[in-house]
Protein backbone atom coordinates (compact mmCIF):
# COMPACT_ATOMS: atom_id res chain seq x y z
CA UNK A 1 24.96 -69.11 79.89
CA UNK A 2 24.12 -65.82 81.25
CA UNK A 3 20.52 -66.08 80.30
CA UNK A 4 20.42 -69.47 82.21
CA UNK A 5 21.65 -67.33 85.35
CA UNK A 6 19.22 -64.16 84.71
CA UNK A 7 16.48 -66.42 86.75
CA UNK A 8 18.93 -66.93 89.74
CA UNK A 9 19.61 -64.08 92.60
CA UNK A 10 23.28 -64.55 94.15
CA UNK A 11 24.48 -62.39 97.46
CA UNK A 12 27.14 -60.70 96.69
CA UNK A 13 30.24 -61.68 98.89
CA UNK A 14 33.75 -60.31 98.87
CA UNK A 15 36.93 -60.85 100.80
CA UNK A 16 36.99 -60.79 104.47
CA UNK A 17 33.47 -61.36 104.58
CA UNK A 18 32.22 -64.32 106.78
CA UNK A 19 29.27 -66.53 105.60
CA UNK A 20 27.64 -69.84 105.86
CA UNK A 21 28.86 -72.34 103.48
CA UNK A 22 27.05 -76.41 103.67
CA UNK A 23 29.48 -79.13 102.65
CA UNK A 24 28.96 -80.56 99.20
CA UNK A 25 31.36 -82.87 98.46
CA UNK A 26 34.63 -84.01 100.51
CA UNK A 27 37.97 -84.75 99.27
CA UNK A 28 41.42 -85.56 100.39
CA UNK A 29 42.72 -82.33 100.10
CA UNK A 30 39.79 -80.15 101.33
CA UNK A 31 36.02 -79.85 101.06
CA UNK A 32 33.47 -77.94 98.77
CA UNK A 33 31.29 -75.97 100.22
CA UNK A 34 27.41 -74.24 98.82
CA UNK A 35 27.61 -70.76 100.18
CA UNK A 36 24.33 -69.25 98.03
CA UNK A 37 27.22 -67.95 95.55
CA UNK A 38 26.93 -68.04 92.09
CA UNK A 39 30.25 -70.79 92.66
CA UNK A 40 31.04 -73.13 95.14
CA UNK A 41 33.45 -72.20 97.41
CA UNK A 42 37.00 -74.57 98.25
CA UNK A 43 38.06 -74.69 101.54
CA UNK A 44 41.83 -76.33 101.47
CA UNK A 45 42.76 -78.87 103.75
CA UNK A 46 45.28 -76.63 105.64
CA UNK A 47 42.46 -73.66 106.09
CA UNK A 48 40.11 -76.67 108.05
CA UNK A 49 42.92 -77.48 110.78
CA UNK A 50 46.08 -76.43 111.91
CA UNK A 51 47.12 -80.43 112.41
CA UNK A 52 49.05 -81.06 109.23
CA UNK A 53 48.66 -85.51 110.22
CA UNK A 54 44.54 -83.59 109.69
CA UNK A 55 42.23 -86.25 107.80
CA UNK A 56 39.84 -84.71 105.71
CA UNK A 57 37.57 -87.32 104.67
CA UNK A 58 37.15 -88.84 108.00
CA UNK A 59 36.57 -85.03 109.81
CA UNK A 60 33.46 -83.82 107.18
CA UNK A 61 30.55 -85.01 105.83
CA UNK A 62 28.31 -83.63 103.07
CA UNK A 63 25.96 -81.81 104.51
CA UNK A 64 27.80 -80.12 107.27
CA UNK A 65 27.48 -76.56 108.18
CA UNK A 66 30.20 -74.64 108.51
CA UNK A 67 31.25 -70.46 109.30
CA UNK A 68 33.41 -69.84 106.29
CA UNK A 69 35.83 -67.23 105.88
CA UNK A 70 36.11 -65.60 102.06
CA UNK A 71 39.32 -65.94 101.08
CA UNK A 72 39.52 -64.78 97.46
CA UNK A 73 36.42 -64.26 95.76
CA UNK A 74 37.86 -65.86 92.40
CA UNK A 75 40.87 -67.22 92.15
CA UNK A 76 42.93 -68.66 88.86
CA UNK A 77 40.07 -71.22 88.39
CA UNK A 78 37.69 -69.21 88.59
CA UNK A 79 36.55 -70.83 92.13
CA UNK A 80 35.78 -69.05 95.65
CA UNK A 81 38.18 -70.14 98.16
CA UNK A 82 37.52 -69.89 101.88
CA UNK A 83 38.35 -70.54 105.41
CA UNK A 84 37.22 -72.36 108.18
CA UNK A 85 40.27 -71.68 110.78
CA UNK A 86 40.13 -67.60 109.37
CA UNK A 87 36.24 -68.05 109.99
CA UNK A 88 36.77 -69.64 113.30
CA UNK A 89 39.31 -66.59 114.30
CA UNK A 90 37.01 -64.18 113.68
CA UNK A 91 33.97 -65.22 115.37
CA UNK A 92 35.92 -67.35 118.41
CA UNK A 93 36.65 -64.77 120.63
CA UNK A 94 33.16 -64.25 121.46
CA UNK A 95 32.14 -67.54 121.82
CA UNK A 96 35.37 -68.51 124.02
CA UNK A 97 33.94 -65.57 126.45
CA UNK A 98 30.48 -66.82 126.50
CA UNK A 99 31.56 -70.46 127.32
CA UNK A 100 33.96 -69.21 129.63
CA UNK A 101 31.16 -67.52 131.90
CA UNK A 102 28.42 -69.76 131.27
CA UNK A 103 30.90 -73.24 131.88
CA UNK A 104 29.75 -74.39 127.98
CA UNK A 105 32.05 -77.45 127.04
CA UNK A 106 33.60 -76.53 123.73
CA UNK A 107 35.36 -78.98 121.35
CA UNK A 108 39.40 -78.47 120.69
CA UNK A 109 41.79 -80.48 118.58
CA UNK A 110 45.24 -81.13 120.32
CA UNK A 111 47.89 -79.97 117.96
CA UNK A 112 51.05 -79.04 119.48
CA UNK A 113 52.74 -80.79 122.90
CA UNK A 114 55.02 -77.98 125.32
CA UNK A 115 56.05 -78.10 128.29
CA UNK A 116 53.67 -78.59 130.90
CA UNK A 117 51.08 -79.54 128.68
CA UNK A 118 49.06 -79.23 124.95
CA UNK A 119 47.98 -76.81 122.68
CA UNK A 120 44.61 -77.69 121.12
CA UNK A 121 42.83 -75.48 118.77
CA UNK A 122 39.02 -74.53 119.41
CA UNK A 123 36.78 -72.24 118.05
CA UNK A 124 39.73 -70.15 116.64
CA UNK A 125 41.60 -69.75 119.52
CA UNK A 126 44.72 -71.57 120.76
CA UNK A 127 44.16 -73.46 124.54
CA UNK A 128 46.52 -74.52 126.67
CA UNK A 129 45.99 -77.36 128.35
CA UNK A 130 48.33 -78.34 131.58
CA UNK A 131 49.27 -81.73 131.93
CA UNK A 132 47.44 -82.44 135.09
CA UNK A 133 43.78 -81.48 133.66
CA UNK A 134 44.08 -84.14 130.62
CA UNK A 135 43.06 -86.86 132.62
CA UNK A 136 41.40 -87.36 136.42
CA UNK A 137 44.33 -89.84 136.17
CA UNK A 138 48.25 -89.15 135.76
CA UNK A 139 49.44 -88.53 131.80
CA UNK A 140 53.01 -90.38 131.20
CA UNK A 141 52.98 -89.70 127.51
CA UNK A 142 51.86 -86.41 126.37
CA UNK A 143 52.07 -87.38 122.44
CA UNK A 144 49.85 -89.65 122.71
CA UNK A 145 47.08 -86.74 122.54
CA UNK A 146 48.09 -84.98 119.14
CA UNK A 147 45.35 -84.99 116.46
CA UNK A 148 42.67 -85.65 118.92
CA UNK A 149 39.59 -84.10 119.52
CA UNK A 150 38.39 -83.39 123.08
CA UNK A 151 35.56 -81.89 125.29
CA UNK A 152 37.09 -79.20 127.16
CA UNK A 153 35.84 -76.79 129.69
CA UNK A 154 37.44 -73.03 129.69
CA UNK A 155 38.90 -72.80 133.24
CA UNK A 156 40.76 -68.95 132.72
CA UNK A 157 40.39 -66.79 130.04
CA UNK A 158 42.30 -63.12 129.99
CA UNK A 159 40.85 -61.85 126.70
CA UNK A 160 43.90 -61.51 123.88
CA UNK A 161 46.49 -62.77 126.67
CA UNK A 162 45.62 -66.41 127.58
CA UNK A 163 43.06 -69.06 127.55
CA UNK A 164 43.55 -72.17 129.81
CA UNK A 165 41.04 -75.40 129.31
CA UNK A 166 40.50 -78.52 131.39
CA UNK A 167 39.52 -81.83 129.89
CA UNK A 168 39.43 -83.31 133.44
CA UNK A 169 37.18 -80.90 134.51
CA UNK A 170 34.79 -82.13 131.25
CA UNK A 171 35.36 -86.45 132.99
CA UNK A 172 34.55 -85.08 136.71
CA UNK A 173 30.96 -83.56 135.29
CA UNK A 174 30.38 -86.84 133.30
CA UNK A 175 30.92 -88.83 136.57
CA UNK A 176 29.04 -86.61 138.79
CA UNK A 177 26.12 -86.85 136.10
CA UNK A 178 26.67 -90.86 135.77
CA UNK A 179 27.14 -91.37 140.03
CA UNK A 180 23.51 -89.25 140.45
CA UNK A 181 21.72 -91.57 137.91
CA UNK A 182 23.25 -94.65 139.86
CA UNK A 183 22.46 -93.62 142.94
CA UNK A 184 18.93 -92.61 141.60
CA UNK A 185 18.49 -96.02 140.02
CA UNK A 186 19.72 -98.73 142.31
CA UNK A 187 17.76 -99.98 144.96
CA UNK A 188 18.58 -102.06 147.15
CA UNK A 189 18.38 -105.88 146.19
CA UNK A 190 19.52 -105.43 142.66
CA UNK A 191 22.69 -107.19 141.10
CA UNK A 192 25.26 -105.18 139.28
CA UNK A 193 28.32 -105.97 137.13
CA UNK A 194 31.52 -103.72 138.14
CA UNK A 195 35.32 -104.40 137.74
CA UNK A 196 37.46 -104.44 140.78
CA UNK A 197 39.38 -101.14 140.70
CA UNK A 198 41.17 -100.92 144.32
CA UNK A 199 41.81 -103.61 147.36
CA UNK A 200 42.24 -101.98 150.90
CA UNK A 201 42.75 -104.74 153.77
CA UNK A 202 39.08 -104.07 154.53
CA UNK A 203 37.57 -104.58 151.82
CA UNK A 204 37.18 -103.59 147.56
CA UNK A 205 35.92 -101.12 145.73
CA UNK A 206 34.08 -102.20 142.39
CA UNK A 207 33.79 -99.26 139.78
CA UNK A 208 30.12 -99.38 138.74
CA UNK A 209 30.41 -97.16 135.78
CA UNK A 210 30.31 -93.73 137.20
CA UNK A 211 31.15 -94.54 140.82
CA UNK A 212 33.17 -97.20 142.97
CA UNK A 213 30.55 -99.30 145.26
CA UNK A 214 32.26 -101.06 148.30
CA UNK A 215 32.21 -104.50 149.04
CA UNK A 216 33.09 -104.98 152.46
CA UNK A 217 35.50 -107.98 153.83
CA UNK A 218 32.84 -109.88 155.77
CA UNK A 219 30.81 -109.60 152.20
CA UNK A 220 33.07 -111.26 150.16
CA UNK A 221 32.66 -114.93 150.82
CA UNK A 222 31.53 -117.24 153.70
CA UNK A 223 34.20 -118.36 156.18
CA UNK A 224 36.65 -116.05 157.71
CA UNK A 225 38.59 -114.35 154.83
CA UNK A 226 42.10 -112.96 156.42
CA UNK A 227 42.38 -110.78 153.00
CA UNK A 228 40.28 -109.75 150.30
CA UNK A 229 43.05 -110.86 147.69
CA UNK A 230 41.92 -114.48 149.04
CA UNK A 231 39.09 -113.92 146.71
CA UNK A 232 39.61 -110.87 144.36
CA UNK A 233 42.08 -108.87 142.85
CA UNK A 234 42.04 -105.51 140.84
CA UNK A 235 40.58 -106.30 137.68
CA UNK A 236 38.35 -109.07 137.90
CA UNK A 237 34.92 -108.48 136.65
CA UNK A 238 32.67 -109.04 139.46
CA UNK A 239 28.50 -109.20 139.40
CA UNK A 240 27.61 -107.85 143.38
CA UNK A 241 24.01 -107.73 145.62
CA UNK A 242 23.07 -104.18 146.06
CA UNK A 243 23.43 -104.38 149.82
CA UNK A 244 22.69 -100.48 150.63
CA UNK A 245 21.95 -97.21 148.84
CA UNK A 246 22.88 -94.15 150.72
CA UNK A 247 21.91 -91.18 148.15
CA UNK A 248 22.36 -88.65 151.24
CA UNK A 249 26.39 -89.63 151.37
CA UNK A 250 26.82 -90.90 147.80
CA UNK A 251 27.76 -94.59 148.93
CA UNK A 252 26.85 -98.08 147.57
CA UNK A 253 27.52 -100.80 149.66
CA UNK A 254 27.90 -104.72 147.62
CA UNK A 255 27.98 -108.43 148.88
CA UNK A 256 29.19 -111.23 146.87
CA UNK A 257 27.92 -113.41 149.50
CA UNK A 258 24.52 -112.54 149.33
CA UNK A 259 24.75 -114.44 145.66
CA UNK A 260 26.12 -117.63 147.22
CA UNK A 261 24.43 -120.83 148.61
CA UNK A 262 24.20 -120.33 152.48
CA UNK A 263 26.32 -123.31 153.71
CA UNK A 264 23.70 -123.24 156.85
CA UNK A 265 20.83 -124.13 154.56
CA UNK A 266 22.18 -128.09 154.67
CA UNK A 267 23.51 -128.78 157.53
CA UNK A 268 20.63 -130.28 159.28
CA UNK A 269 21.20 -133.03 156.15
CA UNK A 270 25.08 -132.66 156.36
CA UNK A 271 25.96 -132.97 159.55
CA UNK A 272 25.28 -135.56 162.71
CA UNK A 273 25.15 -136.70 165.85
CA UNK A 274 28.43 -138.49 166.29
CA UNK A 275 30.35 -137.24 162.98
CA UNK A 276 34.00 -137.33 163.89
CA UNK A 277 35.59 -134.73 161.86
CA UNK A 278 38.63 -132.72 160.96
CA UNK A 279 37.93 -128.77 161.78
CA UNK A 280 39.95 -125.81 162.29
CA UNK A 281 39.94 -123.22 165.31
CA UNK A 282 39.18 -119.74 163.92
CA UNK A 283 38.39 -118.23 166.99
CA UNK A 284 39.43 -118.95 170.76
CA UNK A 285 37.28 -117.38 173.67
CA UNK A 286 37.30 -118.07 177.22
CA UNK A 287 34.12 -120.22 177.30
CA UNK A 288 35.81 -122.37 174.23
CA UNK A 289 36.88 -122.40 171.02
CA UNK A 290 35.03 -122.11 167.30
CA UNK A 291 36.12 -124.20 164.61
CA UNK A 292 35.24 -124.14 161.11
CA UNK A 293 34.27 -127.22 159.40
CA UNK A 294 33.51 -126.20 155.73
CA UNK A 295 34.16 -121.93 154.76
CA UNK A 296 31.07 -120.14 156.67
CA UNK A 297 30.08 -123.16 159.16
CA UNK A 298 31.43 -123.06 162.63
CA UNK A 299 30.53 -125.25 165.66
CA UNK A 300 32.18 -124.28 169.42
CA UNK A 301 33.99 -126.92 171.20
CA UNK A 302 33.40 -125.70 174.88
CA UNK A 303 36.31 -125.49 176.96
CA UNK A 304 35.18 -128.23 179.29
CA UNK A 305 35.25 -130.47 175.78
CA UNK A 306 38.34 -129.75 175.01
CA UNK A 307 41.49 -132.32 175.18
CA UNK A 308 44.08 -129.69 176.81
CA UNK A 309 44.12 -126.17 178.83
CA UNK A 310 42.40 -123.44 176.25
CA UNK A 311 45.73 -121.96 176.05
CA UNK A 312 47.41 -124.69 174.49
CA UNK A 313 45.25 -123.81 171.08
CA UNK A 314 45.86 -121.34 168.77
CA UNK A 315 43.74 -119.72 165.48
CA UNK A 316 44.53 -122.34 162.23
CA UNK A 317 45.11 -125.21 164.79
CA UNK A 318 43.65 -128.23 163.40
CA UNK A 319 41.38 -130.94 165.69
CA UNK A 320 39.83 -133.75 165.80
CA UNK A 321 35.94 -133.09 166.54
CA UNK A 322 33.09 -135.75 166.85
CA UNK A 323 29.47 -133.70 166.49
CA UNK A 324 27.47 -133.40 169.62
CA UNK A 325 24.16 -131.50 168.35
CA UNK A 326 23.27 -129.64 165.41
CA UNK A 327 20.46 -126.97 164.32
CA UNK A 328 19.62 -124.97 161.49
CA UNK A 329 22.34 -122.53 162.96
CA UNK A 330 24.27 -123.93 165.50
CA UNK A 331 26.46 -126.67 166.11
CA UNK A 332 28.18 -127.88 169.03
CA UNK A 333 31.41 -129.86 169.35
CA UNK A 334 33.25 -132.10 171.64
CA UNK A 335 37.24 -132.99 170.63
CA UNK A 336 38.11 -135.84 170.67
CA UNK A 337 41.95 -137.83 170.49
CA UNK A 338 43.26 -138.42 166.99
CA UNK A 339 42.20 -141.21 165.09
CA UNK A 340 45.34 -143.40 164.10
CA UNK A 341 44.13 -143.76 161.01
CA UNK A 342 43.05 -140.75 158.86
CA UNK A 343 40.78 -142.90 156.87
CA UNK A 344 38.43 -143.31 160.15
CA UNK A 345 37.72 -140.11 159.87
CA UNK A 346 34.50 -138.77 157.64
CA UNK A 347 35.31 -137.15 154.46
CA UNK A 348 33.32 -133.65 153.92
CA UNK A 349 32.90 -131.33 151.44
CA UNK A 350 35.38 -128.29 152.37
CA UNK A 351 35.14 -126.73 149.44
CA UNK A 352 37.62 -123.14 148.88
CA UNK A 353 35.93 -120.32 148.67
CA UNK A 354 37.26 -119.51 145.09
CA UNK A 355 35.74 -122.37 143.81
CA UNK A 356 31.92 -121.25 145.56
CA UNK A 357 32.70 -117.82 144.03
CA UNK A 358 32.74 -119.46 140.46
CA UNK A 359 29.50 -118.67 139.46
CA UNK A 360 29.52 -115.02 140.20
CA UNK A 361 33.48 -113.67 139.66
CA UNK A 362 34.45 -113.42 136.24
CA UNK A 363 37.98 -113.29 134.91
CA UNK A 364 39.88 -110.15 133.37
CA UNK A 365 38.86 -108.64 130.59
């Protein structure tokens, strides 16, 4: 044996000493590492992480390089054994500092909840981690974090006293990065997909991945919509018109309209001289009224054309009209007196807006 070994040159290592060891074989209850020794060295599954739910074989890979501490040169097997959290001590006080001043995310693994927050383990160092910088969004259940591994940034660090990290800090950077490339890659004209994250009686916000675009009120549909909840709600996958990019304030502006028929195309074909229809008053002015006869096509009913005194009408009121002229976007109206029967009266398509939205609003996921 020792003249097969007189051809081979080994470093000599001894305890305390901190080398570089590449994973040769993983196991459940630690890994094996080549560290140029004459022996492998065995690094124990509680010297690779301070979690004790810690799962080996799904953590390493053969071939991994690791800092390994030296342990014991030769134990009662004859085998080197070594550390990676000894290792990690050692060398992490250094590289906490430098990621502290340069802003470097490091990785930590959460492995203790306290109050007001986690501990996670990185680079040999314990973190602290408040509550509020887990998430951009409000953490009810703090265990829900233990045995994971996060990107963190280093947001104080008093050297041997404390070190405080952020993983919301880590999200905000992502979005930033994610928001610039949208904004740098949407033009106007293009069709996104986004998921409806927030209503507001003006309008909704769609989360494009990275950044919320806004879809206006007056976008959503055609026809007067009193609320956007008519149409969306929080949740529902939508695919929206790239109405406007403004890179200068960071905004995106959307239409779901822009991706529907325009009821005005038709209603040369749709609509005639002498139609007596059912319509209803959306709008009352002091020259007249408008009244809608299908969502997004309104004629006016002048007031001299009306049955009664303009302020005997009010919005939703529902009339009897009979068509006096129509263009490609305009039609005029006369009332006229109820018909006695309701089957006198021509049939049209009024179609709810829901239903025209079909093709472009998708369900939740």
């Amino acid at each position: 044996m020792n003249d097969f070994l007189e051809g081979y040159v080994f470093r000599p290592i001894k305890a305390g000493d901190i080398v570089k060891g590449k994973v040769v074989k993983v196991l459940e209850d630690g890994v094996v590492a080549d560290i140029g020794y004459k022996g492998e060295a065995f690094v124990p599954k509680e010297e690779l992480s301070l979690n004790p739910e810690f799962d080996v074989l799904s953590n390493f890979h053969e071939g991994e390089e690791l800092d390994l501490y030296i342990v014991m040169v030769e134990n009662e097997e004859g085998s080197v054994v070594a550390s990676k959290i000894k290792a990690e001590e050692k060398l992490g006080e250094e590289k906490i500092e430098k990621a502290y001043k340069n802003r470097e995310i490091v990785k930590g693994e959460v492995v203790k909840v306290v109050k007001g927050g986690v501990i996670a383990y990185s680079l040999g160092k314990r973190l602290f981690i408040p509550a509020s910088h887990l998430s951009t969004k409000r953490v009810e259940n703090l265990e829900e974090y233990l045995g994971k591994i996060l990107e963190l940034l280093i947001i104080e660090y008093v050297p041997g006293k404390k070190i405080i990290a952020s993983r919301k800090e880590v999200i905000k950077l992502e979005e930033e990065k994610m928001k610039a490339e949208l904004l740098e890659r949407l033009e106007e004209g293009d069709v996104i997909e986004g998921k409806v994250s927030r209503i507001i009686p003006k309008g909704a916000f769609v989360n494009l991945g990275g950044m919320d675009g806004f879809i206006p009120i007056g976008e959503l549909g055609y026809g007067r919509i009193k609320s956007p909840e008519e149409v969306i709600k929080p949740g529902d996958k939508v695919s929206a018109y790239v109405l406007k990019v403004d890179k200068k304030e960071g905004k995106i502006t959307l239409s779901l309209k822009k991706l529907l028929p325009n009821p005005w195309k038709n209603v040369k074909e749709k609509y005639h001289e002498g139609d007596i229809l059912k319509a209803k008053i959306t709008r009352i002015m002091p020259f007249g009224v408008f009244a809608e006869l299908e969502p997004g096509v309104e004629g006016l009913v002048h007031k001299n054309n009306l049955e009664k005194s303009i302020k005997s009408y009010s919005p939703e009121d529902i009339i009897t009209v009979e068509v006096l002229e129509v263009s490609s976007d305009r039609i005029s109206l006369k009332e006229v007196p109820p018909f006695e029967r309701e089957d006198d009266i021509k049939q049209t398509e009024y179609q709810e807006l829901t239903i025209n939205l079909g093709e472009i609003l998708k369900k939740k996921f």
